[in-house]
PDB file of N, CA and C in Angstrom:
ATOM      1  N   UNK A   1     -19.766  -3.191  24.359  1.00  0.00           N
ATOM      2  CA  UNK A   1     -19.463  -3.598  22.993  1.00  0.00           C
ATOM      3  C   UNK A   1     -17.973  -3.925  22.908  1.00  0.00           C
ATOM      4  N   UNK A   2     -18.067  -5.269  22.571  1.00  0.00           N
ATOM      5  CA  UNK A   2     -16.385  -5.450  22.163  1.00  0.00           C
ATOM      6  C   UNK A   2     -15.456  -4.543  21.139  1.00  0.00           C
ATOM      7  N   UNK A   3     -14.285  -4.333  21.697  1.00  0.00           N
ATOM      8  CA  UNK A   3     -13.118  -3.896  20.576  1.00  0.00           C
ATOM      9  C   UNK A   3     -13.411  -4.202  19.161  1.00  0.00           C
ATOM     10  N   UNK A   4     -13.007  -3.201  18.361  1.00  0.00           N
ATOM     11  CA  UNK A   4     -12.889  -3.629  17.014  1.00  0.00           C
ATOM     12  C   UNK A   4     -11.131  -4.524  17.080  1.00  0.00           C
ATOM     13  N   UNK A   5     -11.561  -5.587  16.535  1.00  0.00           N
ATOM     14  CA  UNK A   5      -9.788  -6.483  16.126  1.00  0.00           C
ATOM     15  C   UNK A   5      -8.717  -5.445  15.414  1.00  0.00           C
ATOM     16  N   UNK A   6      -7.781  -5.116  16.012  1.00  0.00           N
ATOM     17  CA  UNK A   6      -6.669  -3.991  15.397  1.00  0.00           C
ATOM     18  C   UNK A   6      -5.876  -4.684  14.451  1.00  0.00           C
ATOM     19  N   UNK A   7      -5.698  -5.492  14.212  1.00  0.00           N
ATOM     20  CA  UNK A   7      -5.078  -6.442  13.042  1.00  0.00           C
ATOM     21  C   UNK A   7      -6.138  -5.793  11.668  1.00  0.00           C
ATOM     22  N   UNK A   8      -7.293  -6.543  12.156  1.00  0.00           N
ATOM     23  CA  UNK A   8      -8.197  -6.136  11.044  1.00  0.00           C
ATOM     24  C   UNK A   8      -8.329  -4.875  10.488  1.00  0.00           C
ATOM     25  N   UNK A   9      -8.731  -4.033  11.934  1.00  0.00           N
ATOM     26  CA  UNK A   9      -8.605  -2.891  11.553  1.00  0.00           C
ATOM     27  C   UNK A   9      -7.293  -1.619  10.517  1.00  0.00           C
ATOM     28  N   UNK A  10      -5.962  -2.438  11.408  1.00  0.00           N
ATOM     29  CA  UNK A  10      -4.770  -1.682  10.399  1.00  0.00           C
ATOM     30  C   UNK A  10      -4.822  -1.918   9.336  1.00  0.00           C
ATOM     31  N   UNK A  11      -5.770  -3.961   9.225  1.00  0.00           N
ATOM     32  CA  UNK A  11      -5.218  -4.047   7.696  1.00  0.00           C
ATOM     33  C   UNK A  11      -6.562  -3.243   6.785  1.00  0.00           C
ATOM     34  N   UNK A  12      -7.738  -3.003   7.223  1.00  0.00           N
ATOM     35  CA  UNK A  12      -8.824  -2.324   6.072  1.00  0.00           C
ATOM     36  C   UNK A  12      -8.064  -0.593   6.166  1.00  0.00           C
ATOM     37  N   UNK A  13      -7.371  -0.206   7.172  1.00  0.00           N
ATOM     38  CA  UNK A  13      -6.582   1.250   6.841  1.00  0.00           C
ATOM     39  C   UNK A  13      -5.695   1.243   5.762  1.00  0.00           C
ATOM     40  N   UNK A  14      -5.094   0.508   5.630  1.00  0.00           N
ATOM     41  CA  UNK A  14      -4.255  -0.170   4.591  1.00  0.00           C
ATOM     42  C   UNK A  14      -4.316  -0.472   3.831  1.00  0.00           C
ATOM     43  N   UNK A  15      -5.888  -1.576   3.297  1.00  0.00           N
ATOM     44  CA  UNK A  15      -5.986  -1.750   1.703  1.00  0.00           C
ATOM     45  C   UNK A  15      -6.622  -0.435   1.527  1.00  0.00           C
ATOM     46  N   UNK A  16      -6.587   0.093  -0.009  1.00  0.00           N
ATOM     47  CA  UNK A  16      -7.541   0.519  -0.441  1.00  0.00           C
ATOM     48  C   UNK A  16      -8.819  -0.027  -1.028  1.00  0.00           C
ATOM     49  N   UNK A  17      -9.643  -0.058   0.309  1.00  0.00           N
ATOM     50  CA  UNK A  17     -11.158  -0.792  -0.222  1.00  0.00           C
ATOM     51  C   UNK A  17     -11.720   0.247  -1.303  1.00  0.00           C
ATOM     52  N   UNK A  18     -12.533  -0.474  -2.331  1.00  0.00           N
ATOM     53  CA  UNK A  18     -13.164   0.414  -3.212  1.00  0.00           C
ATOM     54  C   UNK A  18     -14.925   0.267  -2.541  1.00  0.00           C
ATOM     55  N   UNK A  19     -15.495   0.971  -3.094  1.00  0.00           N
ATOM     56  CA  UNK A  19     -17.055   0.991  -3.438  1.00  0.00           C
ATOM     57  C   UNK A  19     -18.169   0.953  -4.551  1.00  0.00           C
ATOM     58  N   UNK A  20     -18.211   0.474  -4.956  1.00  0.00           N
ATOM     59  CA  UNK A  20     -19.062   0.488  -6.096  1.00  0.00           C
ATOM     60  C   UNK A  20     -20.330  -0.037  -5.893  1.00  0.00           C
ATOM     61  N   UNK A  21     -21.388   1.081  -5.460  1.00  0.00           N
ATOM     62  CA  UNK A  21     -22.660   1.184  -5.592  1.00  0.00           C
ATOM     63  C   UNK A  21     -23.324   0.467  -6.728  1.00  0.00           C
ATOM     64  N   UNK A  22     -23.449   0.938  -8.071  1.00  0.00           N
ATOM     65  CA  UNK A  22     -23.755   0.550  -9.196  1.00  0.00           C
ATOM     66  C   UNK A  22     -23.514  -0.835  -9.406  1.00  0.00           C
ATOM     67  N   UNK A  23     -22.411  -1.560  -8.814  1.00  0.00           N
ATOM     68  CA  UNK A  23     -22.602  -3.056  -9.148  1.00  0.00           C
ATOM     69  C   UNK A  23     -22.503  -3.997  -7.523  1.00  0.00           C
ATOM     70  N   UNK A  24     -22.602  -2.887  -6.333  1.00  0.00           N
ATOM     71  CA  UNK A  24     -22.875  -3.891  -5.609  1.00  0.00           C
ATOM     72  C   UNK A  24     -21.627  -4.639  -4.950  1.00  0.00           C
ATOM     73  N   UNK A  25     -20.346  -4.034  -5.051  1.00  0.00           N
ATOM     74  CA  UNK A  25     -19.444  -4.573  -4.384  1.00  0.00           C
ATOM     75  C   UNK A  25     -18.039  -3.521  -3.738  1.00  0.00           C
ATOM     76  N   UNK A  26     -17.754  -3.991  -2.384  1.00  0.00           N
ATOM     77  CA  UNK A  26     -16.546  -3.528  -1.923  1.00  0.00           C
ATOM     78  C   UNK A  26     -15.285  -4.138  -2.017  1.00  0.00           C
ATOM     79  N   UNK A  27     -14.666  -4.093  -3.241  1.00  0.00           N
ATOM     80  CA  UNK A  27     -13.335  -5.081  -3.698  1.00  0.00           C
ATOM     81  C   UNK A  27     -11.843  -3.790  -3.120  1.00  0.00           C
ATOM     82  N   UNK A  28     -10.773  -4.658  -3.348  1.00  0.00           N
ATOM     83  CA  UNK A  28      -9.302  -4.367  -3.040  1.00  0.00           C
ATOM     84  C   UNK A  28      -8.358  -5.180  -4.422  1.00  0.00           C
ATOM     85  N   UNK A  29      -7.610  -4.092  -4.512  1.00  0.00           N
ATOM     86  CA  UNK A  29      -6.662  -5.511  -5.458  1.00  0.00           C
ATOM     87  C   UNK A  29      -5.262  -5.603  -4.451  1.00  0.00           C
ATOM     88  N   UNK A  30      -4.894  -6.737  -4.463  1.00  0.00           N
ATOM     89  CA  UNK A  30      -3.652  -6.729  -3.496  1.00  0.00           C
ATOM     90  C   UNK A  30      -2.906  -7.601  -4.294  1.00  0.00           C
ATOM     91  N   UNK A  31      -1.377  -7.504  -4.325  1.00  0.00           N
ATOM     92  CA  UNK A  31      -0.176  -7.688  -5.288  1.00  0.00           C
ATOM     93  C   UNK A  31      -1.267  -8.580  -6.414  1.00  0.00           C
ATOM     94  N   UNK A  32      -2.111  -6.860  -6.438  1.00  0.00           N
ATOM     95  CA  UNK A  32      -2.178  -7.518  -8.579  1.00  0.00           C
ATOM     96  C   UNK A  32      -3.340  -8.499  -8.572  1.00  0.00           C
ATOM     97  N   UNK A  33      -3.935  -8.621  -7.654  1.00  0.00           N
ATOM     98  CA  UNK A  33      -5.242  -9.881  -7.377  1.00  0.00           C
ATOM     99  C   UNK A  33      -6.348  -9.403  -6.602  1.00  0.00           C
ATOM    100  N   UNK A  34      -7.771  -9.470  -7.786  1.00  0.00           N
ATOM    101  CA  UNK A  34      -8.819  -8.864  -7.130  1.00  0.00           C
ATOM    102  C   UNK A  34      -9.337  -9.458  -5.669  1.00  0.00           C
ATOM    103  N   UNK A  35      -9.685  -8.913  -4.976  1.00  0.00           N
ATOM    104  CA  UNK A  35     -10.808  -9.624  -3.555  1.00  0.00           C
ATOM    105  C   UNK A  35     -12.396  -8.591  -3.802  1.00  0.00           C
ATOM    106  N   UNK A  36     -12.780  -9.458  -3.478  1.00  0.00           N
ATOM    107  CA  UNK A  36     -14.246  -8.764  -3.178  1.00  0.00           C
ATOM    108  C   UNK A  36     -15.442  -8.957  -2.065  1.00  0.00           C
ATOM    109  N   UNK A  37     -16.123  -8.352  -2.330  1.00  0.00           N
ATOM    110  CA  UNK A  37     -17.455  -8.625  -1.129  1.00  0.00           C
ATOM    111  C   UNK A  37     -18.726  -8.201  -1.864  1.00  0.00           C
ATOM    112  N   UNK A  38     -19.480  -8.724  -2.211  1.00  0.00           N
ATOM    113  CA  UNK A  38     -20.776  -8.839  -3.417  1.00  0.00           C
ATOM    114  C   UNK A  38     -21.600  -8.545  -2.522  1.00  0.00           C
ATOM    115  N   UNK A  39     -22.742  -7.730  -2.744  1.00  0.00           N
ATOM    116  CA  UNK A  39     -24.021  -7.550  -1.788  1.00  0.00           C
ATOM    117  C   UNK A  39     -25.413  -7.100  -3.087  1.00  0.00           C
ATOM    118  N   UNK A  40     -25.773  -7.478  -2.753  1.00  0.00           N
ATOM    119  CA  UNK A  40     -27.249  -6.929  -3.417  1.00  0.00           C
ATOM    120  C   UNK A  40     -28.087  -5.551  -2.455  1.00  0.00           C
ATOM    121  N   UNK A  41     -29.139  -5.194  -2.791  1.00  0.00           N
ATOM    122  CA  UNK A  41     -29.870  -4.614  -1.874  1.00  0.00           C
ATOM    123  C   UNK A  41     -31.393  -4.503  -2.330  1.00  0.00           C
ATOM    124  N   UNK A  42     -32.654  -5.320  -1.018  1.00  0.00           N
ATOM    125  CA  UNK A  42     -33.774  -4.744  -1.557  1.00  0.00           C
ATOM    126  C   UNK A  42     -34.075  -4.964  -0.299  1.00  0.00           C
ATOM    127  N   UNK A  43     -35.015  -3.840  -0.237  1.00  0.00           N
ATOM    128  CA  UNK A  43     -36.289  -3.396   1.008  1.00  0.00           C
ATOM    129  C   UNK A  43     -35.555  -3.743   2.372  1.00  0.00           C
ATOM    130  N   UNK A  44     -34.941  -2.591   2.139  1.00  0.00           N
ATOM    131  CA  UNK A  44     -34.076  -1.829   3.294  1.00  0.00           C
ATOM    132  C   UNK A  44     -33.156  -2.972   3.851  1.00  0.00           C
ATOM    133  N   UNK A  45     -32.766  -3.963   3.005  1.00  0.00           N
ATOM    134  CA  UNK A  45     -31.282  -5.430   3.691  1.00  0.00           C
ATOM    135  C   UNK A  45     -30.558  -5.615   2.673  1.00  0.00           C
ATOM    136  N   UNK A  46     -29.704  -5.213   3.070  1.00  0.00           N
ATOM    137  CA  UNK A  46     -27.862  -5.989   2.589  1.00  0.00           C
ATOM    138  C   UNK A  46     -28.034  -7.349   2.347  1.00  0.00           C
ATOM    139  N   UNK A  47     -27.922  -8.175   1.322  1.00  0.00           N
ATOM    140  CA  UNK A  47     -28.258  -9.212   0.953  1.00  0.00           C
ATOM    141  C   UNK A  47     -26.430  -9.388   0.635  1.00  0.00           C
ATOM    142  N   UNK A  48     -25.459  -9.822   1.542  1.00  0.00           N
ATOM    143  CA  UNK A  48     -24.146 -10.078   1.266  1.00  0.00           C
ATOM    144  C   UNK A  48     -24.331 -11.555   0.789  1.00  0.00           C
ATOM    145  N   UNK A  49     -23.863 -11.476  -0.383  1.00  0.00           N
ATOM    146  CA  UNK A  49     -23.726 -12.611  -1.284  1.00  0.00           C
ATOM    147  C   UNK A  49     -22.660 -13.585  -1.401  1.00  0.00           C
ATOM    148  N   UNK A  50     -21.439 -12.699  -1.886  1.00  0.00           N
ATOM    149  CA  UNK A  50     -20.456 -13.756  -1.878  1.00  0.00           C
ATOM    150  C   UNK A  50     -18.939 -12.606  -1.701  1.00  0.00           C
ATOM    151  N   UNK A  51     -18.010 -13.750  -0.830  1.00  0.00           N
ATOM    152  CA  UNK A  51     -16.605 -13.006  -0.801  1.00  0.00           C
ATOM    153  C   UNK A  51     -15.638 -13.591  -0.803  1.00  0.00           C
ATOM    154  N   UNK A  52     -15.279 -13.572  -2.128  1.00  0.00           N
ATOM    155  CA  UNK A  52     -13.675 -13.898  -2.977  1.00  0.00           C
ATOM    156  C   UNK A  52     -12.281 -13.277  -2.203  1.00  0.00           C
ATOM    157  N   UNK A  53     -11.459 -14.003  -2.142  1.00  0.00           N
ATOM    158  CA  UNK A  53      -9.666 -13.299  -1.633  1.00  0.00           C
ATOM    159  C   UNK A  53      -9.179 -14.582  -2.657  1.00  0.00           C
ATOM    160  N   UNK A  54      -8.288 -15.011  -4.031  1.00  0.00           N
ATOM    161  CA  UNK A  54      -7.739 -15.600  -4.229  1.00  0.00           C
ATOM    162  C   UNK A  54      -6.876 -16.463  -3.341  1.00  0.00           C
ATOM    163  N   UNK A  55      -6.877 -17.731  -3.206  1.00  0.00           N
ATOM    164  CA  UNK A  55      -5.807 -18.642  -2.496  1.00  0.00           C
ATOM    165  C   UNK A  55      -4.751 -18.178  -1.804  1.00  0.00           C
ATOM    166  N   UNK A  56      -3.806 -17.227  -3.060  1.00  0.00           N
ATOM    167  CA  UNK A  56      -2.701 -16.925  -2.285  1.00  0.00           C
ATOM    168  C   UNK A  56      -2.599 -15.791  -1.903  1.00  0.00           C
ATOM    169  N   UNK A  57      -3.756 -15.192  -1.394  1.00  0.00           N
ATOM    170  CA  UNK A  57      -3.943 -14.032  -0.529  1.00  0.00           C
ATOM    171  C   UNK A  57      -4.186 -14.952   1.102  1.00  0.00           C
ATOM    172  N   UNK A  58      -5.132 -15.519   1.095  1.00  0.00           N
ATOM    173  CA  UNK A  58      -5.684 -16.496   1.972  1.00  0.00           C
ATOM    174  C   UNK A  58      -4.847 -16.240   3.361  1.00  0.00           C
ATOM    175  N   UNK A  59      -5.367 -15.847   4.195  1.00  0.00           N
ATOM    176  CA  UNK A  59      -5.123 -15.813   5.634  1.00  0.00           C
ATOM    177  C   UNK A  59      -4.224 -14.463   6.280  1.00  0.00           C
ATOM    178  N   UNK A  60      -4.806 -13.363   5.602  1.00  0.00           N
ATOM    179  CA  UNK A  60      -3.965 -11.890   5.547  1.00  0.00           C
ATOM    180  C   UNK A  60      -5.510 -11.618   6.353  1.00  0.00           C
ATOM    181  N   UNK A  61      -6.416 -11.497   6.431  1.00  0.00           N
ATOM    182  CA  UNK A  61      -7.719 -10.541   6.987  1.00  0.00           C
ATOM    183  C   UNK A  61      -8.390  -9.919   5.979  1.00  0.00           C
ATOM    184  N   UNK A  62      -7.542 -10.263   4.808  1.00  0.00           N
ATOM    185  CA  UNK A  62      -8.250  -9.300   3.183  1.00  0.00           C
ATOM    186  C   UNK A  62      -9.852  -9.316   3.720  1.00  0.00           C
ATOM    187  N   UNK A  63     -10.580 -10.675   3.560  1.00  0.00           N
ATOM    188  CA  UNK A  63     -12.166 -10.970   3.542  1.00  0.00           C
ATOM    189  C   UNK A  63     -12.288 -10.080   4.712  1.00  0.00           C
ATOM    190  N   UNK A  64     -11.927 -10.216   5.717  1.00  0.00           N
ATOM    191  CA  UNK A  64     -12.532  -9.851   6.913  1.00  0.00           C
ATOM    192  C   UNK A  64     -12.605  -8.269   7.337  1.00  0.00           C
ATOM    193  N   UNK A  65     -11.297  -7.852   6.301  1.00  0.00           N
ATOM    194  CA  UNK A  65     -11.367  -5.966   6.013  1.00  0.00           C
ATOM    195  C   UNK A  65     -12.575  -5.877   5.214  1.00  0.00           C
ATOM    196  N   UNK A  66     -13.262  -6.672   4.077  1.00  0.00           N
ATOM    197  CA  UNK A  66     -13.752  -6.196   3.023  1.00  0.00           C
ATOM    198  C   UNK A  66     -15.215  -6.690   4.109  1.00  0.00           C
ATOM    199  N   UNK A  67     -15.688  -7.180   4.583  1.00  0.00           N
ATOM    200  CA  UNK A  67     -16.855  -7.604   5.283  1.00  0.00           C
ATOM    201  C   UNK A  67     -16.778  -6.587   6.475  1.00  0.00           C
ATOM    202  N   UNK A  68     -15.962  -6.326   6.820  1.00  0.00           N
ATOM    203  CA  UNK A  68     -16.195  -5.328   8.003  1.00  0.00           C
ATOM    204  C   UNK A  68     -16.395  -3.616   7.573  1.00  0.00           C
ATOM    205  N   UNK A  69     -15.928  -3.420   6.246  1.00  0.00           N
ATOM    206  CA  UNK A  69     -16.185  -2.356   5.678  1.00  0.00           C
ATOM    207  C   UNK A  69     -17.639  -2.072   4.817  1.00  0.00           C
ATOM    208  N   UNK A  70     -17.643  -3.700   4.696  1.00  0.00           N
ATOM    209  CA  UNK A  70     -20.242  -3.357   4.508  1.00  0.00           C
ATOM    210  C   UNK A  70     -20.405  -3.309   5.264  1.00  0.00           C
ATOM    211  N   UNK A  71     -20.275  -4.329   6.926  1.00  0.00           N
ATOM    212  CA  UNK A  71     -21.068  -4.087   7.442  1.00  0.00           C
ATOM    213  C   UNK A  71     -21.263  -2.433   8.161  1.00  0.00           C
ATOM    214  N   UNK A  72     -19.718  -1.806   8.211  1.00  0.00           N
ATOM    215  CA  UNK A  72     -19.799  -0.667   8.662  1.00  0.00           C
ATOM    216  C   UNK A  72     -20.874   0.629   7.265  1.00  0.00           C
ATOM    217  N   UNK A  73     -20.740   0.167   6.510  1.00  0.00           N
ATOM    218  CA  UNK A  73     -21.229   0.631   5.575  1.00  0.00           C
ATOM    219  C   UNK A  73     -22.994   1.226   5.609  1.00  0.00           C
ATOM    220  N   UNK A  74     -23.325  -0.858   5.638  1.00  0.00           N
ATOM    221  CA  UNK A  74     -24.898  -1.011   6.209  1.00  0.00           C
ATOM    222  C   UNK A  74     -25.091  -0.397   7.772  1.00  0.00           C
ATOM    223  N   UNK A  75     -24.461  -0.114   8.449  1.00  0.00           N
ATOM    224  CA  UNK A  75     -24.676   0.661  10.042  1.00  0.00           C
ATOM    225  C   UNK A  75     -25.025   2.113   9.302  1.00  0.00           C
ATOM    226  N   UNK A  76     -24.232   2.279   8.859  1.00  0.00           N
ATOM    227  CA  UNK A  76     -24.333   3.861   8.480  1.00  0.00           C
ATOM    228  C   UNK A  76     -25.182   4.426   8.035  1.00  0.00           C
ATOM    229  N   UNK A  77     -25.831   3.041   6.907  1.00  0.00           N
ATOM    230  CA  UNK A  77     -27.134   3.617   5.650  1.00  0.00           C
ATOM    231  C   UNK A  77     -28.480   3.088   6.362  1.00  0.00           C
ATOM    232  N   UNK A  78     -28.040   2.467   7.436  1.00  0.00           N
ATOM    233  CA  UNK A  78     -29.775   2.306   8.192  1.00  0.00           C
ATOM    234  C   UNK A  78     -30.127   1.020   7.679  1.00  0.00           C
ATOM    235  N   UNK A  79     -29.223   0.029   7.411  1.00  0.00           N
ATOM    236  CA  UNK A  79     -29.789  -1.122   6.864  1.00  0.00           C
ATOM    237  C   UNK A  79     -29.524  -2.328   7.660  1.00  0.00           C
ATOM    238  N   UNK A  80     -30.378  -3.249   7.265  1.00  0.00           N
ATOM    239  CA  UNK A  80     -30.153  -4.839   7.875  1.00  0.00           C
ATOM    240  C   UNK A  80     -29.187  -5.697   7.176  1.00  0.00           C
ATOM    241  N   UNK A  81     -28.823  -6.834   7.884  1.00  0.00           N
ATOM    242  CA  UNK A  81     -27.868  -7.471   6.885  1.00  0.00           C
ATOM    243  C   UNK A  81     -28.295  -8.630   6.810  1.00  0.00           C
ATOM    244  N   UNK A  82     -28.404  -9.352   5.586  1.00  0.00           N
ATOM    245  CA  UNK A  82     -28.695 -11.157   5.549  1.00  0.00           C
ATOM    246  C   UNK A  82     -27.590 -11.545   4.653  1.00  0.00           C
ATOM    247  N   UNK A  83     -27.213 -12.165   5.532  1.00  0.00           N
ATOM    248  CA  UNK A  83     -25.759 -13.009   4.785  1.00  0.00           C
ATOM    249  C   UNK A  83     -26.059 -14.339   4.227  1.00  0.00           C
ATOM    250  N   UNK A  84     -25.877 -14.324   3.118  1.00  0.00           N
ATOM    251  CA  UNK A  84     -26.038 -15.713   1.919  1.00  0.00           C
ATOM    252  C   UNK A  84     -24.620 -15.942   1.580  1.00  0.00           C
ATOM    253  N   UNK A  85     -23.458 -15.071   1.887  1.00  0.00           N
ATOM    254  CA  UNK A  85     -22.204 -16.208   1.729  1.00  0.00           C
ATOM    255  C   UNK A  85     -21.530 -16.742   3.248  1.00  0.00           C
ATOM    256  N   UNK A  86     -21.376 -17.893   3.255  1.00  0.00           N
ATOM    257  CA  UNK A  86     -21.307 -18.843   4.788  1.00  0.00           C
ATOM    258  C   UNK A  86     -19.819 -17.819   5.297  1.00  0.00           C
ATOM    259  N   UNK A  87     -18.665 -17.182   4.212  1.00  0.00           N
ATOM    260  CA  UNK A  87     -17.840 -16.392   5.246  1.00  0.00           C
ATOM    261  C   UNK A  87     -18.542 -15.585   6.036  1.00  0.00           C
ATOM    262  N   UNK A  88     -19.218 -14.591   5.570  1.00  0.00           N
ATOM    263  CA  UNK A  88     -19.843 -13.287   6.505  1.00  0.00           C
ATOM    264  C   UNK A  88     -20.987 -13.882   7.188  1.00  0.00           C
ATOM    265  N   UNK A  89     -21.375 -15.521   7.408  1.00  0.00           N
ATOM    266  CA  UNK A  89     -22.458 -15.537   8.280  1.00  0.00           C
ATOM    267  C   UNK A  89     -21.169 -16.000   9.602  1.00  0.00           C
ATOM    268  N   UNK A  90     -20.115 -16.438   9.387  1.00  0.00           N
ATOM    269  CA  UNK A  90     -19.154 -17.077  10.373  1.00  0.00           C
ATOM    270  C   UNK A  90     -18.623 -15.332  11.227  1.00  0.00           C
ATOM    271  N   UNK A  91     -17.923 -14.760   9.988  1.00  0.00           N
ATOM    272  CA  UNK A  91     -17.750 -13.448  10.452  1.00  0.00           C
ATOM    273  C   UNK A  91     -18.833 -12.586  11.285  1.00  0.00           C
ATOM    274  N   UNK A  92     -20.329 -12.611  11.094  1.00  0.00           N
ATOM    275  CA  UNK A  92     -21.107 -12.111  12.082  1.00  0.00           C
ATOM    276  C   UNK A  92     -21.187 -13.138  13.362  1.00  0.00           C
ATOM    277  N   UNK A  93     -21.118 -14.241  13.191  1.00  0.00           N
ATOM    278  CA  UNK A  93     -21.475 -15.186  14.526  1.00  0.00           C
ATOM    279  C   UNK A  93     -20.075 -14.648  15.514  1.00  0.00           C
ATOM    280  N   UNK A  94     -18.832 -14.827  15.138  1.00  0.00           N
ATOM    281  CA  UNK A  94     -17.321 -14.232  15.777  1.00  0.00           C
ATOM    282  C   UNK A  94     -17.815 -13.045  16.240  1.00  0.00           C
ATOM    283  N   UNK A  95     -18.518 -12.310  15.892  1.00  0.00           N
ATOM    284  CA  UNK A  95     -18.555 -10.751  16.153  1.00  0.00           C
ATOM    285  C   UNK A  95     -19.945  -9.788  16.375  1.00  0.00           C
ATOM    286  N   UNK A  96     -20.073 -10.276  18.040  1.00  0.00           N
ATOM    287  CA  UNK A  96     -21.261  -9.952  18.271  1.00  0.00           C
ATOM    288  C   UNK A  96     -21.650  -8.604  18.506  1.00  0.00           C
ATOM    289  N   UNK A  97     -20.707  -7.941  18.507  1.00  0.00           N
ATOM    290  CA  UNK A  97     -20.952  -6.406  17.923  1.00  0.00           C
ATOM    291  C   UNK A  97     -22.033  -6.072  16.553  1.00  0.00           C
ATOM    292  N   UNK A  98     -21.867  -7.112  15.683  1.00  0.00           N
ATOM    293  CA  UNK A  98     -22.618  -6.835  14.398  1.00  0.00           C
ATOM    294  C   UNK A  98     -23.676  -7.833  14.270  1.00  0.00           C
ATOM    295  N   UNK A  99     -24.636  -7.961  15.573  1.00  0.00           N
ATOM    296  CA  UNK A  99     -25.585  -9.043  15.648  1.00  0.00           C
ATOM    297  C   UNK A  99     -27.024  -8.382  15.698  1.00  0.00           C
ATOM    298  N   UNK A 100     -26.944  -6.783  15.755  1.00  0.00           N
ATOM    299  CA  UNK A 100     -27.874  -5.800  15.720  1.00  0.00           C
ATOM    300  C   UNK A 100     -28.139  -5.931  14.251  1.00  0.00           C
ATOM    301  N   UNK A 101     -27.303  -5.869  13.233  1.00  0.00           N
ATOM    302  CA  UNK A 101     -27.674  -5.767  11.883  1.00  0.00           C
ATOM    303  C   UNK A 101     -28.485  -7.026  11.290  1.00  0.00           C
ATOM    304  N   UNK A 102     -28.428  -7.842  12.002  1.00  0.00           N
ATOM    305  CA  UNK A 102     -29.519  -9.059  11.208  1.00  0.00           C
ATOM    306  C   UNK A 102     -30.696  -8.883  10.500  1.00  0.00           C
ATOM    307  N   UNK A 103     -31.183  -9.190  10.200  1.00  0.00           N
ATOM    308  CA  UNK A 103     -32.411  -9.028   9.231  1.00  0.00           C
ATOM    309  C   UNK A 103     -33.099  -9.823   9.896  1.00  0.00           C
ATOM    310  N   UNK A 104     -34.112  -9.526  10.278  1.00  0.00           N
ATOM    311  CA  UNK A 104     -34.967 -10.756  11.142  1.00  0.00           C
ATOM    312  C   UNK A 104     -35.655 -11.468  10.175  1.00  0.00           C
TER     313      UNK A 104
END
């Protein structure tokens, strides 16, 4: 199994990712500007929806902390993942470590 990316990794040590069960998303605010990662859930799959970083966040790893913190999420809770926003289907294709979680 490949390395986890240490860039990525310092930077999800670093934001404070939130959780919110009840609506379905793992957001950060960074200088003052929400990011998020939207997921749904039915019959046992992560249905990752959509993931926002405002423009001028753009090219920090924000998305890629907040997608790597469901998918570690969905590992944990026993779930599959189907990605419906095209970042986290690019982010699973890069990272074949998280190619077990697919949803067949």
């Amino acid at each position: 199994m490949p390395e986890a990316n240490p860039l990525t990794t310092a930077l999800a040590a670093a934001l404070s990712i939130t959780h919110d069960t009840t609506a379905g998303r793992f957001g950060a605010v960074v200088d003052g500007l929400a990011c998020e990662c939207d997921y749904r859930l039915q019959g046992g799959v992560m249905w990752l929806t959509h993931t926002g970083v405002p423009a001028a966040l753009g090219g920090r790893g924000i998305a890629a902390a907040l997608v790597k913190a469901a998918l570690d999420w969905a590992r944990a809770q026993g779930l599959k993942v189907q990605p419906q926003c095209s970042y986290v289907a690019v982010y699973m294709r890069r990272h074949p470590e998280t190619q077990d979680l697919l949803a067949p």
